[in-house]
C-alpha atoms as a PDB file:
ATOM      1  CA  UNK A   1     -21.019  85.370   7.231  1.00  0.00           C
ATOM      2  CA  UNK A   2     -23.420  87.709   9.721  1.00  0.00           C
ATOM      3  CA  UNK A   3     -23.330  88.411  13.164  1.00  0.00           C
ATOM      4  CA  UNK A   4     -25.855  85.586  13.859  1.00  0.00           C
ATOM      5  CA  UNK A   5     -24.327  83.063  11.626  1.00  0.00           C
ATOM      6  CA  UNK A   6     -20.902  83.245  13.390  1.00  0.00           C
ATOM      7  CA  UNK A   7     -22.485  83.103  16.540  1.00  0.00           C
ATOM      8  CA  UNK A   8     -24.392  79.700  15.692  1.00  0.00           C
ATOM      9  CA  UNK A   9     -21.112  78.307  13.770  1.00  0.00           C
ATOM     10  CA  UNK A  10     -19.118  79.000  17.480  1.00  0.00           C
ATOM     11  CA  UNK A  11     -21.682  77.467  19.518  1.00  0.00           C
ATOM     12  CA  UNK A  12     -21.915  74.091  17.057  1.00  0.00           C
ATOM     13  CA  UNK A  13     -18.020  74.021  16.612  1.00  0.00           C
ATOM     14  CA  UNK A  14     -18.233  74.515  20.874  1.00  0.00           C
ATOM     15  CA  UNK A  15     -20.978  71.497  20.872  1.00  0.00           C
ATOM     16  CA  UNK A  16     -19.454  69.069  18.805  1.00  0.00           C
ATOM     17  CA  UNK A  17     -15.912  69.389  21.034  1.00  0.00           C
ATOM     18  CA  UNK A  18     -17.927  68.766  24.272  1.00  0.00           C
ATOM     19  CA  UNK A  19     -19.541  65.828  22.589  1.00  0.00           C
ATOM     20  CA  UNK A  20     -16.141  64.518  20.859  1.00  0.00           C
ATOM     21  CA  UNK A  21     -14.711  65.095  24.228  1.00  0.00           C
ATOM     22  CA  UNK A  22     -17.111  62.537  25.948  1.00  0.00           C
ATOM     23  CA  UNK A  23     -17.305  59.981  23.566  1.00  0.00           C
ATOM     24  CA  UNK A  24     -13.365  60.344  23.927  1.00  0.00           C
ATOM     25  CA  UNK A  25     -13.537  59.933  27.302  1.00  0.00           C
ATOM     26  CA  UNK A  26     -15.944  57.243  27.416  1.00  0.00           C
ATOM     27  CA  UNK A  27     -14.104  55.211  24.790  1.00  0.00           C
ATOM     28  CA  UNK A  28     -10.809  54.963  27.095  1.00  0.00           C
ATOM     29  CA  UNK A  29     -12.988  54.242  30.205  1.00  0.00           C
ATOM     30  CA  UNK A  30     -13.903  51.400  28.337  1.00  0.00           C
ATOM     31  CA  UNK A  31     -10.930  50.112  27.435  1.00  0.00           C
ATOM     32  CA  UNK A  32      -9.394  50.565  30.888  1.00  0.00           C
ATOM     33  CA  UNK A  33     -12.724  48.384  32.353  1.00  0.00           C
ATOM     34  CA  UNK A  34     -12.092  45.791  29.556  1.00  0.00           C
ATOM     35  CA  UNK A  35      -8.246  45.793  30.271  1.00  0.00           C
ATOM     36  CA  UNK A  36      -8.788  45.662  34.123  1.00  0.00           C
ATOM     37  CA  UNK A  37      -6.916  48.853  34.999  1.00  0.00           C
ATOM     38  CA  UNK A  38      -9.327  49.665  36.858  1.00  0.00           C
ATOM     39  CA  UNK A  39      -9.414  47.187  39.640  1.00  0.00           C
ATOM     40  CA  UNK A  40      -5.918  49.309  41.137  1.00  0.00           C
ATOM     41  CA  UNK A  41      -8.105  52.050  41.369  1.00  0.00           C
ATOM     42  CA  UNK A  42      -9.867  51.617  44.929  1.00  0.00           C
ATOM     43  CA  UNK A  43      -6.247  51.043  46.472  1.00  0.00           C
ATOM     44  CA  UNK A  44      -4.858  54.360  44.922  1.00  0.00           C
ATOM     45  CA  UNK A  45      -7.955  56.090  47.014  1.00  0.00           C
ATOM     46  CA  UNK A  46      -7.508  54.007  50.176  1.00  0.00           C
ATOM     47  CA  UNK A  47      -5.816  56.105  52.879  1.00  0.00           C
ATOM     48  CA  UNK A  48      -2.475  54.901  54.132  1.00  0.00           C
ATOM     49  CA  UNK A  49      -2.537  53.521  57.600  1.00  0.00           C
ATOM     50  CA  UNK A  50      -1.076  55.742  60.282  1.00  0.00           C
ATOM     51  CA  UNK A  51       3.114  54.520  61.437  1.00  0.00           C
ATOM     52  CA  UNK A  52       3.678  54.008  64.791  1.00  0.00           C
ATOM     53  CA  UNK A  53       6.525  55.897  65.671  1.00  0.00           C
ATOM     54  CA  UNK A  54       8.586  53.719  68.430  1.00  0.00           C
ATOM     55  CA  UNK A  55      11.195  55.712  70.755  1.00  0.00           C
ATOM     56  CA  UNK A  56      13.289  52.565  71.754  1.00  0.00           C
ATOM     57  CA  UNK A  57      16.790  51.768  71.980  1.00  0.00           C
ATOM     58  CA  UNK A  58      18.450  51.528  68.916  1.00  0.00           C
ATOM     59  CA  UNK A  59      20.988  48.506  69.003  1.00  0.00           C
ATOM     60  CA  UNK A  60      24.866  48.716  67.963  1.00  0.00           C
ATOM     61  CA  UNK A  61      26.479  47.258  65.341  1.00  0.00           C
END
């Protein structure tokens, strides 16, 4: 094997992990959408509402 042919072996071998990769990744988006996993997924982005912090009397037992 040349130069030139290793070079074209690294770059296919490089191509077909990027495109394994997505079809990967598409393929378990899918399955979360068809499971409904997703629908949590706008409440895990949804910023938590700022506490009050109250400086009261605390009562006795």
């Amino acid at each position: 094997m040349n130069y030139r042919t290793a070079i074209n072996d690294r770059r296919r071998r490089r191509q077909a992990r990027v495109f394994t990769a997505l079809i990967t990744l598409g393929l378990l988006a899918s399955f979360a959408y068809a499971a409904g996993l997703l629908e949590q997924v706008p409440d895990f982005f949804r910023e938590a509402p700022a506490k009050e912090i109250v400086v009261a009397p605390v009562a006795k037992a």
